[in-house]
Protein backbone atom coordinates (compact mmCIF):
# COMPACT_ATOMS: atom_id res chain seq x y z
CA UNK A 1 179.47 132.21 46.34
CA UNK A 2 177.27 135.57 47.43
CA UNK A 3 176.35 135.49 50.85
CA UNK A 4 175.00 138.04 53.19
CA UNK A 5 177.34 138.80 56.74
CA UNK A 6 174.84 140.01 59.49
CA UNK A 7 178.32 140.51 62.25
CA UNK A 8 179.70 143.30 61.89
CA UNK A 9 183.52 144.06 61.36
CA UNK A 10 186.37 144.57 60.91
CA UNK A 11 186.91 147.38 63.34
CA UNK A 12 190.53 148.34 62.55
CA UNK A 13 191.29 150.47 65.98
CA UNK A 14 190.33 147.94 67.88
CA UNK A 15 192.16 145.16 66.20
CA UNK A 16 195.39 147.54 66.20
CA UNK A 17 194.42 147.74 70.02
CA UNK A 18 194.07 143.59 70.94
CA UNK A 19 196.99 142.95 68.68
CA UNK A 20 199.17 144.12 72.03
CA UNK A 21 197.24 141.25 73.74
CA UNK A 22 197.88 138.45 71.17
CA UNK A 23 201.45 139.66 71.45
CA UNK A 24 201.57 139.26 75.18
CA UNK A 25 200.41 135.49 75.10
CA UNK A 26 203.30 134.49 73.92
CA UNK A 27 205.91 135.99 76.44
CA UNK A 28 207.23 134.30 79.62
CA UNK A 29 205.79 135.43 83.37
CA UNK A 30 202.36 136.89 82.04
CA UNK A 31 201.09 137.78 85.92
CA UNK A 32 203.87 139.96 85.94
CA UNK A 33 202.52 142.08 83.74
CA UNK A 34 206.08 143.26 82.86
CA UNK A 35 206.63 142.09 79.09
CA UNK A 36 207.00 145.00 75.82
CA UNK A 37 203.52 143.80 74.79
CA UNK A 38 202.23 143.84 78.19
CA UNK A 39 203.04 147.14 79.40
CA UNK A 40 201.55 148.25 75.67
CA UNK A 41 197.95 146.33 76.55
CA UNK A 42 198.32 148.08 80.09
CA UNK A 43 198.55 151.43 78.18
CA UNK A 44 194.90 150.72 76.55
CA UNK A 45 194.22 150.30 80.48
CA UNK A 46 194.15 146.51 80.31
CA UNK A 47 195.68 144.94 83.80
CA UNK A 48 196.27 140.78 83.98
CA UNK A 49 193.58 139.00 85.97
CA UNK A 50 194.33 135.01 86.00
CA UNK A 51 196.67 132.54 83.76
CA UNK A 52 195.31 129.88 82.18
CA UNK A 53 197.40 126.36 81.61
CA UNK A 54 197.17 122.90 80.44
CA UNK A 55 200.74 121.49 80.98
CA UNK A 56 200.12 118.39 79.23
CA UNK A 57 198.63 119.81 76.21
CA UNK A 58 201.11 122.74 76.48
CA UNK A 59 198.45 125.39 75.75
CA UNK A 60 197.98 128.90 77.36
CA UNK A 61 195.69 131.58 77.97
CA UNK A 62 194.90 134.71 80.16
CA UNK A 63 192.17 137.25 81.11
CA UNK A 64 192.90 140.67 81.41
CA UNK A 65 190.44 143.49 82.15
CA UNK A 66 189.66 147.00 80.94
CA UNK A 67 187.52 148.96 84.21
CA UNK A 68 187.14 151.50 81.87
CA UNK A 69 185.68 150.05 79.06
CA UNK A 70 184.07 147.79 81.02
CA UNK A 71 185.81 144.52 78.81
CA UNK A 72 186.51 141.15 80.27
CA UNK A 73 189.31 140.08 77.03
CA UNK A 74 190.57 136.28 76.87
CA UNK A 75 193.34 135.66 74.62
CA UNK A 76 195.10 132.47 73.93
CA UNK A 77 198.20 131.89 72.84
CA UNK A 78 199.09 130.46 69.16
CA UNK A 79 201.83 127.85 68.68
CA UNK A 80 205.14 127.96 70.09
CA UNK A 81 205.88 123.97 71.08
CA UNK A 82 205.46 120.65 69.76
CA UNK A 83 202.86 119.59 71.10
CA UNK A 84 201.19 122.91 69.46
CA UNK A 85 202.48 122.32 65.87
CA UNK A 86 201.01 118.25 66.20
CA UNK A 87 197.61 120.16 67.03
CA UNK A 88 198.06 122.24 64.43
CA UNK A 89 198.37 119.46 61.52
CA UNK A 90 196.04 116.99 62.77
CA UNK A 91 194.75 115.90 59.30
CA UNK A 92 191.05 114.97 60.27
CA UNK A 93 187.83 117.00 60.17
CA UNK A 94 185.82 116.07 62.69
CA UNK A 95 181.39 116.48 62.79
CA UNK A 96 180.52 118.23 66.02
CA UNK A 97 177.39 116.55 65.89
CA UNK A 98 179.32 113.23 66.38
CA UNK A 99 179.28 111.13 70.08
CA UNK A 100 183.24 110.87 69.25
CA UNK A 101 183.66 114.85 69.09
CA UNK A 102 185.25 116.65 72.82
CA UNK A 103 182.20 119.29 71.56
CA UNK A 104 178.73 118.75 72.08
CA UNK A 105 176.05 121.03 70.41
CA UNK A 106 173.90 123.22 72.66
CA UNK A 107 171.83 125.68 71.06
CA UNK A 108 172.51 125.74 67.59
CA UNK A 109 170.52 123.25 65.56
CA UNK A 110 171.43 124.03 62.22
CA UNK A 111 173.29 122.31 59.17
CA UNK A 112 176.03 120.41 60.39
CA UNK A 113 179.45 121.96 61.62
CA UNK A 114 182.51 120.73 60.78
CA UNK A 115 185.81 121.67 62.57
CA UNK A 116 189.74 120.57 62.48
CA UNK A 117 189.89 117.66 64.89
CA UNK A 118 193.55 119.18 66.40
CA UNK A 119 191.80 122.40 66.84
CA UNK A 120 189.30 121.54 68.44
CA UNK A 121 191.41 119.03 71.03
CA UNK A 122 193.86 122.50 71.72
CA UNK A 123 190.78 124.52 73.34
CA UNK A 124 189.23 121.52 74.92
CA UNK A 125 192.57 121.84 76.69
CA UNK A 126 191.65 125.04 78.16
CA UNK A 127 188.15 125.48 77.88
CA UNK A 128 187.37 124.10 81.55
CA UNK A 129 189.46 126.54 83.47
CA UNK A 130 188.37 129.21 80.86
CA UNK A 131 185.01 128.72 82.26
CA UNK A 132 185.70 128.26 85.65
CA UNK A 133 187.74 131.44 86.05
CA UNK A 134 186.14 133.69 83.20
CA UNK A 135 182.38 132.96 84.98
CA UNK A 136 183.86 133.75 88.31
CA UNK A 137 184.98 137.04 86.27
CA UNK A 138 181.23 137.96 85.07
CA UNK A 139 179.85 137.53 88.33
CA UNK A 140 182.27 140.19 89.85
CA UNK A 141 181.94 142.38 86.92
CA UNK A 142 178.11 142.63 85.64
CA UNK A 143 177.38 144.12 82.25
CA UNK A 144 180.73 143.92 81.02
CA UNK A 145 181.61 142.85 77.27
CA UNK A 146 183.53 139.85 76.39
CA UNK A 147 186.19 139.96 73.69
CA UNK A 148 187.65 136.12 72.69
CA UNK A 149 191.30 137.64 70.90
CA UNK A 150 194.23 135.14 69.66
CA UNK A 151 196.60 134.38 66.70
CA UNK A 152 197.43 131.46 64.74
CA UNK A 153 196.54 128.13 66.49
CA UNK A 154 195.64 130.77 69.47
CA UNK A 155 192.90 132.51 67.17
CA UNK A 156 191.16 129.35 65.88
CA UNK A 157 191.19 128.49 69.81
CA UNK A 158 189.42 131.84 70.88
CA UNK A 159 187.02 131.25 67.99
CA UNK A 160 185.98 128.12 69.29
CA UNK A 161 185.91 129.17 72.67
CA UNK A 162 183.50 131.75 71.74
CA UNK A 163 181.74 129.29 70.01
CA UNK A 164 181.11 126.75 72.83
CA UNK A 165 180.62 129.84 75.05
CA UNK A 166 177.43 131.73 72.52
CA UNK A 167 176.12 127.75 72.41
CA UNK A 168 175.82 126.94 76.23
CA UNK A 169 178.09 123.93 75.47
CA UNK A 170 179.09 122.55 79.25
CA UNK A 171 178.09 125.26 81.15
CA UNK A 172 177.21 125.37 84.64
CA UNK A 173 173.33 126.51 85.34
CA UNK A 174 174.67 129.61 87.07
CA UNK A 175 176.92 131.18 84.27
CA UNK A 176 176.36 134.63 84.00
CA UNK A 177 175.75 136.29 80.89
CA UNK A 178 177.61 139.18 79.73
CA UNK A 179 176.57 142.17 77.53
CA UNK A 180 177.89 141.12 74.26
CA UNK A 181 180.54 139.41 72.98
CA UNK A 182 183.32 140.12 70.16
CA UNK A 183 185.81 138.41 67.95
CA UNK A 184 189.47 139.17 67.24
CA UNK A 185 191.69 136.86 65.22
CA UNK A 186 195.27 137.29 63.62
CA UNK A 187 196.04 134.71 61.24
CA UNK A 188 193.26 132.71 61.57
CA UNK A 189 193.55 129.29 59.99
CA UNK A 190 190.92 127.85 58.23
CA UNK A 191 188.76 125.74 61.15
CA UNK A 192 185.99 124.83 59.69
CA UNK A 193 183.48 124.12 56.57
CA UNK A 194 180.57 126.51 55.25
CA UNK A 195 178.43 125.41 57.93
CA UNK A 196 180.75 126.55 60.96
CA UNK A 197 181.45 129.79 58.15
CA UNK A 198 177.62 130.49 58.23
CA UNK A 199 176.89 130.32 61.80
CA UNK A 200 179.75 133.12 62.65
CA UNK A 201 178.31 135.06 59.19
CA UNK A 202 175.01 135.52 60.73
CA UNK A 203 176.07 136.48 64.64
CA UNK A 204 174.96 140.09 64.86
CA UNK A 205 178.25 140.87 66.81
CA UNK A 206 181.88 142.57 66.04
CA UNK A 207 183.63 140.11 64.39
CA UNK A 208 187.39 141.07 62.91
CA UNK A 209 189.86 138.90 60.99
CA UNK A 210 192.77 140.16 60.14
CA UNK A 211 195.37 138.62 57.61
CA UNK A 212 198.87 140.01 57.31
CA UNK A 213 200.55 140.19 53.05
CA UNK A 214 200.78 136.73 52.67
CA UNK A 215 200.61 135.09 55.90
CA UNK A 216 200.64 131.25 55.03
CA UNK A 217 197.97 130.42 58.16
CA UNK A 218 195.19 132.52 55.81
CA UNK A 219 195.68 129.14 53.40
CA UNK A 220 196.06 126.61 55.41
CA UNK A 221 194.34 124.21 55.92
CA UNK A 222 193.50 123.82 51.89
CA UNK A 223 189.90 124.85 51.10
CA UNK A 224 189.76 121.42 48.78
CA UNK A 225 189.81 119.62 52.33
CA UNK A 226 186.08 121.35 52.87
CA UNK A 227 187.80 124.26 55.02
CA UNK A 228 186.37 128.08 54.64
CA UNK A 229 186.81 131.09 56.19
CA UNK A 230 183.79 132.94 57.06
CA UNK A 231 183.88 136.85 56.98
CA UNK A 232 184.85 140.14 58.02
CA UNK A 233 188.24 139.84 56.88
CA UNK A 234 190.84 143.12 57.10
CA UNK A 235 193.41 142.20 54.88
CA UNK A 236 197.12 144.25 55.94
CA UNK A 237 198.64 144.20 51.92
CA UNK A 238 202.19 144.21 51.04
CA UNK A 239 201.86 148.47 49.77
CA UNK A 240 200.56 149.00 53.44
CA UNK A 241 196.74 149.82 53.01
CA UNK A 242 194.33 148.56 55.71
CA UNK A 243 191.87 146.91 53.70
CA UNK A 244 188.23 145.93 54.70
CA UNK A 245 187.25 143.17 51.79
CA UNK A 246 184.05 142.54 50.86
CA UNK A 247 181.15 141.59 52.89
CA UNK A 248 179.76 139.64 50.42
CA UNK A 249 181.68 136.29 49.62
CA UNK A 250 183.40 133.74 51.73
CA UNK A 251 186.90 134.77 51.35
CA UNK A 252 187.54 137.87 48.93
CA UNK A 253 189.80 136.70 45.82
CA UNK A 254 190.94 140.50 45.94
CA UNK A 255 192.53 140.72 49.43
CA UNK A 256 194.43 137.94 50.97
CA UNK A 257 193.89 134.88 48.23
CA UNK A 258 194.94 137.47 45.28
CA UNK A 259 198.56 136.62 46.52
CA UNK A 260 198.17 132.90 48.12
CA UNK A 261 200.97 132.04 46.15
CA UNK A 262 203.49 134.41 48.02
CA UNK A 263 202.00 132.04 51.09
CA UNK A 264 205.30 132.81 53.75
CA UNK A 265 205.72 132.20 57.48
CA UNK A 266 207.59 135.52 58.06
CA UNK A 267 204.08 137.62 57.27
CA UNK A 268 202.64 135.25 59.98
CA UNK A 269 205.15 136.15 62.91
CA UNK A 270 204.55 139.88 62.71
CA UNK A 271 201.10 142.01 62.68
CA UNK A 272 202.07 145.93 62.50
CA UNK A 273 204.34 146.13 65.34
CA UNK A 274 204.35 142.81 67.26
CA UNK A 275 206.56 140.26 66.41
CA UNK A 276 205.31 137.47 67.61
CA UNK A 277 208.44 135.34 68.93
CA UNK A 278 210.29 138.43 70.44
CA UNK A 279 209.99 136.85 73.51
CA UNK A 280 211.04 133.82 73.10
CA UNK A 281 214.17 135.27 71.28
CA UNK A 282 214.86 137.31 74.76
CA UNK A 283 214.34 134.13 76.61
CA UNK A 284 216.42 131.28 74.67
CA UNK A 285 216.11 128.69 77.92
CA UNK A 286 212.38 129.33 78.89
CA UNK A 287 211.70 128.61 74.94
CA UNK A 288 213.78 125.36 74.71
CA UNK A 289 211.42 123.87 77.22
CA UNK A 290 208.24 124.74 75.57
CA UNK A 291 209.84 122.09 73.01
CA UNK A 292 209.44 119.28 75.43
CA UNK A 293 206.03 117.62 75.18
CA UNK A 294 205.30 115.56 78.89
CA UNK A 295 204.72 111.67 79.09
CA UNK A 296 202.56 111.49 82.44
């Protein structure tokens, strides 16, 4: 279907830039600011601020800052536990406009958004704290952009996140506003329907997908189900080129879909030089407990 895409994106040296961030999420000891994909983020001049946890849920995230650039970023981490992976095939689709729904509408009054129920619980998980410590953030650093970065589970997180945060959904009457705000997603998962597609296609603001070959997240869940990506999408292809697709439908059939069925995990676990569980293969006993979900 034609549409028009008022954000604008994808902004490849920046995506190559966050990607270090997404990367980080996943490693043990984040405030130490010690990790391979760490010390890469701190090379873009990006230092750790504050950690962000929900034991129960067994979700993470962190702020990190760039002085410089004057950037508050907030990346969440994707799944790595089983209490991530029941999030992540939760079979409903759930109306936000619904009293049952964790999300309330604020400003948006348009046609009605629908969003993956266990998506939805995973950055309800966080999204207190997020605004607790992110506001206190603002308010010590005026004018300063905000950039919501993650992968897999992680990136439909920060895109909700971002979401609630553009919307005014539960925030306090004192939240400061920042200068702009920006998208960054790495094997995204389909989150929503059209609706949720259209309100992201008409944000006049950087917005950046990016889909690696034939990462399997990029199809999942099924579009049948009512699920569609909305745009922007930089597709990395299996002969290397960095491809920006088209600006004018949903999801181009000539970037990632032209090879949905070569759908793999391995093109999920690595975007150009991160691979994604490297930490948890350095850390075999840290990553067996992330596999225990709490009872109280």
């Amino acid at each position: 279907m034609p549409i028009t895409i008022a954000s604008y994106g994808p902004d490849v040296a920046r995506a190559k830039k966050y990607v270090y961030l997404s990367g980080a999420a996943y490693c043990f000891n984040i405030p130490a600011w010690k990790c391979p994909y760490c010390e890469k983020a701190q090379g873009f001049g990006y230092d750790f601020h504050a950690l962000i946890v929900n034991k129960q849920a067994n979700t993470l995230a962190f702020i990190a800052i760039n002085k410089e650039l004057k950037e508050v970023v907030v990346t969440i981490r994707g799944t790595l536990n089983v209490a991530n992976v029941v999030q992540d095939i939760h079979p409903s689709i759930l109306s936000i406009e619904t009293g049952s729904s964790p999300l309330g509408r604020g400003k948006s009054k348009g046609p009605e958004i629908r969003i993956h129920t266990g998506m939805i619980n995973a950055t309800n998980s966080l999204y207190p704290e997020i605004v607790e410590k992110f506001g206190k953030v603002l308010k010590e650093n005026e004018n300063f952009e905000v950039v919501l970065v993650g992968h897999s589970l992680g990136a439909a997180a920060a895109s909700l996140t971002l979401f609630q945060l553009k919307e005014e959904i539960r925030l306090p009457a004192d939240f400061p506003t920042p200068k702009s705000y920006a998208y960054f997603g790495y094997g995204t998962p389909r989150l929503g329907n059209q609706a949720y597609a259209d309100y992201w296609n008409g944000q006049a603001m950087q917005i950046t997908r990016v889909i690696n070959k034939a990462d399997f997240a990029a199809y999942t869940p099924p579009s049948l189900g009512g699920y569609v990506h909305h745009g922007n999408e930089l597709w990395l292809s299996p002969t290397g080129e960095e491809k920006v697709c088209s600006k004018t439908v949903y999801e181009d059939p000539n970037c990632a879909n032209s090879i949905a069925s070569m759908s793999n995990l391995q093109d999920h676990l690595q975007y150009w030089d991160v691979e994604y569980l490297s930490c948890a293969r350095a850390d075999p006993l840290a990553t067996a407990g992330q596999f225990v979900i709490p009872v109280v």
